[in-house]
Protein backbone atom coordinates (compact mmCIF):
# COMPACT_ATOMS: atom_id res chain seq x y z
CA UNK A 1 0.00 0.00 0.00
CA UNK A 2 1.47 3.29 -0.82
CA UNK A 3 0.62 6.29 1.72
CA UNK A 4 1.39 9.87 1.53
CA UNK A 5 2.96 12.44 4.00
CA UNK A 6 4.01 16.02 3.85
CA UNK A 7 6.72 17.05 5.75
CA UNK A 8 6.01 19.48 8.85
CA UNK A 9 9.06 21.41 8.46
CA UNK A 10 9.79 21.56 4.71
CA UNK A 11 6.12 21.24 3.50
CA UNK A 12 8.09 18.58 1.07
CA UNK A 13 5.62 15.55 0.07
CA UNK A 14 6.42 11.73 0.77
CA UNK A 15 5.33 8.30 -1.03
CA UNK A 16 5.78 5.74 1.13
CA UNK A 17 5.57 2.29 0.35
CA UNK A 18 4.24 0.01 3.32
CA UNK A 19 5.15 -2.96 1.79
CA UNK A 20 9.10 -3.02 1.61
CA UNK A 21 8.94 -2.95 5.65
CA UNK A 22 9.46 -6.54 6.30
CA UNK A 23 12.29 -6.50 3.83
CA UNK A 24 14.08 -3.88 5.87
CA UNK A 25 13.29 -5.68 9.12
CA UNK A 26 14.52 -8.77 8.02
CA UNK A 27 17.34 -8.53 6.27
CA UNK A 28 18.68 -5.12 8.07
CA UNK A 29 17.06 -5.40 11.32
CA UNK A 30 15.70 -1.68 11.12
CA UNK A 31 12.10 -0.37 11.24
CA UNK A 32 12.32 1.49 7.52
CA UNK A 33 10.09 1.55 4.37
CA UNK A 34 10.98 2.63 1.02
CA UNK A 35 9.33 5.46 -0.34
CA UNK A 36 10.10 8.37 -2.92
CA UNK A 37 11.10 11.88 -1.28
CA UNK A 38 12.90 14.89 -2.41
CA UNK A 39 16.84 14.32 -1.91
CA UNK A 40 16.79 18.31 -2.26
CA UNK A 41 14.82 20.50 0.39
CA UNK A 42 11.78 21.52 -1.31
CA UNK A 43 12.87 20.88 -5.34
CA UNK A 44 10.19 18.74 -7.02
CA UNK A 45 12.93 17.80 -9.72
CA UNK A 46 15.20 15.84 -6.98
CA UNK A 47 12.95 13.06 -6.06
CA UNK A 48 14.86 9.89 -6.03
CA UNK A 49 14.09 6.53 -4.13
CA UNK A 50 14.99 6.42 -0.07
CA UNK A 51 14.96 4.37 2.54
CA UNK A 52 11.98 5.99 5.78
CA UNK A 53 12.08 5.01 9.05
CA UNK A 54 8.88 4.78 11.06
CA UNK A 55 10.60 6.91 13.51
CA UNK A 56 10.86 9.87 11.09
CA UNK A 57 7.70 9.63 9.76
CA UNK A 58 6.20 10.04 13.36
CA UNK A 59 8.05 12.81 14.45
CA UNK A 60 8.48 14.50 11.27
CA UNK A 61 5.80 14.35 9.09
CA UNK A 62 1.98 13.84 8.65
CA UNK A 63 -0.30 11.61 6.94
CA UNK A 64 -2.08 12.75 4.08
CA UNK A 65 -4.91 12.03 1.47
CA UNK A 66 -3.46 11.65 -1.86
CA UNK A 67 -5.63 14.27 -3.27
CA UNK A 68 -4.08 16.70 -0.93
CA UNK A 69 -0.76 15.88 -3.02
CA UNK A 70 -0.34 18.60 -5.94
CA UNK A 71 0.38 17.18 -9.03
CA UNK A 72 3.47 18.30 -9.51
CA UNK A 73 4.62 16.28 -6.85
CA UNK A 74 2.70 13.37 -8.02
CA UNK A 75 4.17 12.98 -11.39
CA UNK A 76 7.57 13.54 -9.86
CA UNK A 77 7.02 10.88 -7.30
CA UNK A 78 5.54 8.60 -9.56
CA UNK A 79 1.89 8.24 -8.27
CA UNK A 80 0.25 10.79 -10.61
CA UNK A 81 -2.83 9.47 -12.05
CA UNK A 82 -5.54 11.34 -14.22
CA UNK A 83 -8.80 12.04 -12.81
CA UNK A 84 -11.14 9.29 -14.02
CA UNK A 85 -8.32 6.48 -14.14
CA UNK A 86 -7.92 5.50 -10.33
């Protein structure tokens, strides 16, 4: 399942993917997810593919509804689809 966040401090938008947890606890011990992120404070055009960890999502960030996700950032992270094609 992919969720989204925003960022408290940077306003920057998260995709997280819940699946690749296990992975991370198994084979690195570590309570991570991947997800797609900006590796450049708040530039759309630097999204790239990063390990999470639960931790940093609870302190740092929110949960959000993926139509509270501009479109911008969708297409950059990857999740951008057109109304009507959900």
């Amino acid at each position: 399942m992919i969720l989204f966040y925003r960022e408290r401090g940077t306003g920057d938008f998260l995709a997280i993917d819940t699946a690749t947890n296990r992975y991370y606890l198994v084979n690195y011990g570590q309570d991570h997810f991947e997800g797609r992120a900006t590796a450049i404070e708040g530039q759309v055009g630097s999204v790239c593919t990063c390990g999470v960890s639960r931790e940093f999502l609870q302190v740092h960030c929110r949960r959000i509804a993926k139509r509270k996700v501009p479109r911008e950032w969708q297409k950059a992270i990857g999740f951008y689809t057109p109304r009507g094609h959900e």
